[in-house]
N, C-alpha and C. Protein backbone atom coordinates (compact mmCIF):
# COMPACT_ATOMS: atom_id res chain seq x y z
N UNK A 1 -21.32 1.08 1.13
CA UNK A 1 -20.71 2.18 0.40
C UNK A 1 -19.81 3.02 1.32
N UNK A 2 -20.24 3.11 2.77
CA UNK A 2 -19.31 3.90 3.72
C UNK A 2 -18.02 3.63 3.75
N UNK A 3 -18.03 1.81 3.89
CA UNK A 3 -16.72 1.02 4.09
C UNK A 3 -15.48 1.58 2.92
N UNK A 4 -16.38 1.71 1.38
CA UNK A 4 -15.44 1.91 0.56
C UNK A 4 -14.81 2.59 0.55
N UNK A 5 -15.96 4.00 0.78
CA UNK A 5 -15.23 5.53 0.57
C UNK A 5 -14.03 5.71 1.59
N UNK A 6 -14.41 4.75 2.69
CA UNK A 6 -13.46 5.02 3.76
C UNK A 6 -12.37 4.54 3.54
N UNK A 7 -12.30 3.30 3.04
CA UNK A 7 -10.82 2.95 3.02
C UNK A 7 -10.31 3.41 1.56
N UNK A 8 -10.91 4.09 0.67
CA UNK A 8 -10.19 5.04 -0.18
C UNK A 8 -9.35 5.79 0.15
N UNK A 9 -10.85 6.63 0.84
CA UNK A 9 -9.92 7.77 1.92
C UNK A 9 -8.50 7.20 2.98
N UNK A 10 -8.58 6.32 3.71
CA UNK A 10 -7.57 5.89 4.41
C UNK A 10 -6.28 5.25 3.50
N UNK A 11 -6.55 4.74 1.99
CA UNK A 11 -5.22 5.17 1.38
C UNK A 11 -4.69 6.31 0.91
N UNK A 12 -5.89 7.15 0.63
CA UNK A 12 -5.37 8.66 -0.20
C UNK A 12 -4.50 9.45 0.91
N UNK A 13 -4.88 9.29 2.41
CA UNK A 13 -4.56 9.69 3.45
C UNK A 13 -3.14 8.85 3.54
N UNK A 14 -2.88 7.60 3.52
CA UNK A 14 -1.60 7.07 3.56
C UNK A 14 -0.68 7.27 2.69
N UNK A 15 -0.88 7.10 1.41
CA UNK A 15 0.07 7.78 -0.01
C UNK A 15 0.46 8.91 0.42
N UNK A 16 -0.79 9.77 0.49
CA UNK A 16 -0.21 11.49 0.67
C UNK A 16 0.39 11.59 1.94
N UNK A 17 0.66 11.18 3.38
CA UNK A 17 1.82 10.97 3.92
C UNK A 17 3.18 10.78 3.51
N UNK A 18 3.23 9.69 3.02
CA UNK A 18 4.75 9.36 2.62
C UNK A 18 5.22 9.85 1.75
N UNK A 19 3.96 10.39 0.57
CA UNK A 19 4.52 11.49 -0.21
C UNK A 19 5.15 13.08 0.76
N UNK A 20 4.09 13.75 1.57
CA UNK A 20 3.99 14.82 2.31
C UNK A 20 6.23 14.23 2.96
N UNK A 21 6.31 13.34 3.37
CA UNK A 21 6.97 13.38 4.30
C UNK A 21 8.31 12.93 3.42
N UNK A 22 8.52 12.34 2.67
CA UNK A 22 9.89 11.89 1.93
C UNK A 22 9.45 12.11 0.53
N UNK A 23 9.26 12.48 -0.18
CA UNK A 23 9.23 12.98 -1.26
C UNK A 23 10.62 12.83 -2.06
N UNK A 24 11.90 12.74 -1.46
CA UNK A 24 12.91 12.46 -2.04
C UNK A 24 13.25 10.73 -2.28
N UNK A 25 12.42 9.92 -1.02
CA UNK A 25 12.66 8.56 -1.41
C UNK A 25 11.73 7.99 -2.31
N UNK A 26 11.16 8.66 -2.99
CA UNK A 26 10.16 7.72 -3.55
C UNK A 26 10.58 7.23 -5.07
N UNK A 27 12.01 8.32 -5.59
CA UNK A 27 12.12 7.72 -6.56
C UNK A 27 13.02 6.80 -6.10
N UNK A 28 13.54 6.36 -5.37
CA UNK A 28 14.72 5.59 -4.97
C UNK A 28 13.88 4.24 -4.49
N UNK A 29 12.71 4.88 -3.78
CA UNK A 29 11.98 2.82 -3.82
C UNK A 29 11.36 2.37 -5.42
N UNK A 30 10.86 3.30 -6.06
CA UNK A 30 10.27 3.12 -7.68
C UNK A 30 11.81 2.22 -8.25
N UNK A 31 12.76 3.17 -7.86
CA UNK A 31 14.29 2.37 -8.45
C UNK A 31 14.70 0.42 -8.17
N UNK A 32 14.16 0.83 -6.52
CA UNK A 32 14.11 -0.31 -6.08
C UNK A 32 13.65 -1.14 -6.73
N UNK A 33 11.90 -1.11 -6.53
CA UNK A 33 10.97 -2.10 -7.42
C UNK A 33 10.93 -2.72 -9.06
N UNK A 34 12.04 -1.63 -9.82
CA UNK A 34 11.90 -2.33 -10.62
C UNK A 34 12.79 -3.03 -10.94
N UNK A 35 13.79 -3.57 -10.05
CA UNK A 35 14.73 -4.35 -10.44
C UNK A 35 14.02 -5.79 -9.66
N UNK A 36 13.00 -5.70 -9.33
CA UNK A 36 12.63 -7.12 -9.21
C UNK A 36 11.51 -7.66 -10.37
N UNK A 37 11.32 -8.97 -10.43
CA UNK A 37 10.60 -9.83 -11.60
C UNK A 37 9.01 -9.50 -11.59
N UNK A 38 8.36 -9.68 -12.66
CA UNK A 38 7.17 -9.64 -12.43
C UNK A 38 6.55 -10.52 -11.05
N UNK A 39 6.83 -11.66 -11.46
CA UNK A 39 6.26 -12.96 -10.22
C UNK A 39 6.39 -12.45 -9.02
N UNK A 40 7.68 -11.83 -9.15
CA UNK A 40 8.05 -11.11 -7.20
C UNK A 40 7.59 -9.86 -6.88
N UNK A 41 7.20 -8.73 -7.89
CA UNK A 41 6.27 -7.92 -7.58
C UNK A 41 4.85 -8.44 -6.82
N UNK A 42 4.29 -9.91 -8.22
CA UNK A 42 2.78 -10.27 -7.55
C UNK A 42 2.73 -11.01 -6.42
N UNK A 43 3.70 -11.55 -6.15
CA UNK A 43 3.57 -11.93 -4.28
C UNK A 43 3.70 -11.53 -3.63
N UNK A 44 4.85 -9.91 -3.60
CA UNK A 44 4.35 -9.28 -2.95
C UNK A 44 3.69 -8.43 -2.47
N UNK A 45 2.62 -8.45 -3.23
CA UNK A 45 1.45 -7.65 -3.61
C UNK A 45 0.64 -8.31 -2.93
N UNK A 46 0.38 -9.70 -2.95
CA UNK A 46 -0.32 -10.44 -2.68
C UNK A 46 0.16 -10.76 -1.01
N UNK A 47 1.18 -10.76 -0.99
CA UNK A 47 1.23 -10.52 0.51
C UNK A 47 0.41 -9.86 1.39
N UNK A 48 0.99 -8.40 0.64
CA UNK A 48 0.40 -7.06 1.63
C UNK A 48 -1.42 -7.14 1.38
N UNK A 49 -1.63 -7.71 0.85
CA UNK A 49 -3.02 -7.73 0.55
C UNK A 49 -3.39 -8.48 1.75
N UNK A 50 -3.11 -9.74 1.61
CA UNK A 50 -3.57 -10.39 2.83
C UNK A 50 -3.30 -10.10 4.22
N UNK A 51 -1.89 -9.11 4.31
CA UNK A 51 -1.94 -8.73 5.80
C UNK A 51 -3.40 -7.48 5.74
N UNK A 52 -3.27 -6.61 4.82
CA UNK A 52 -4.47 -5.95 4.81
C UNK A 52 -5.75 -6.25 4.91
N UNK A 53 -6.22 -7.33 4.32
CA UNK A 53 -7.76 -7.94 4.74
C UNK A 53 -7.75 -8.61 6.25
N UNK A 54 -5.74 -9.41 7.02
CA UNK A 54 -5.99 -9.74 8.24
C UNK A 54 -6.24 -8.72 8.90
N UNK A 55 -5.58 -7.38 9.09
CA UNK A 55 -5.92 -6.24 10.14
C UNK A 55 -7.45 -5.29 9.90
N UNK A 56 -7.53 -5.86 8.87
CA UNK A 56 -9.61 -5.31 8.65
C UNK A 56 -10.19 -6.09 9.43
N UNK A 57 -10.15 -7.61 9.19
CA UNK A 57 -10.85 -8.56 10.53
C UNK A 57 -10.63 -8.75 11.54
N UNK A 58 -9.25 -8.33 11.78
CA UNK A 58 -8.86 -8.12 13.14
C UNK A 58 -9.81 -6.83 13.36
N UNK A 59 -9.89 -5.77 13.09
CA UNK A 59 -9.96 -4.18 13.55
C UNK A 59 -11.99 -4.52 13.16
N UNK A 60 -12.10 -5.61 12.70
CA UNK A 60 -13.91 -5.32 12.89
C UNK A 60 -14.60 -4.40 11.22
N UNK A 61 -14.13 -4.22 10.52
CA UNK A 61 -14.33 -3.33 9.61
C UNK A 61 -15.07 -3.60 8.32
């Protein structure tokens, strides 16, 4: 249960950065994203996922 709360917390902590800090680009990447396809949203979703579970096993977590 620690693991979870934590990496909640370590996205709520990452969102609210990039929000805290550019707040003006965010509609301009939302703009971005939706001019790509569904399929190319889910891979690269599925990307970042898997670099995310590699740097958890890398980092021991």
């Amino acid at each position: 249960m620690d693991k979870i709360l934590f990496a909640l917390g370590s996205v709520a902590v990452f969102e609210g950065f990039f929000l805290a800090i550019a707040p003006g680009r965010i509609p301009k990447v939302l703009e971005m994203l939706s001019k790509f396809s569904n399929s190319e949203l889910s891979r690269f979703g599925l990307i970042i996922m898997a670099v995310g579970v590699a740097i958890l096993m890398v980092s021991g977590v």
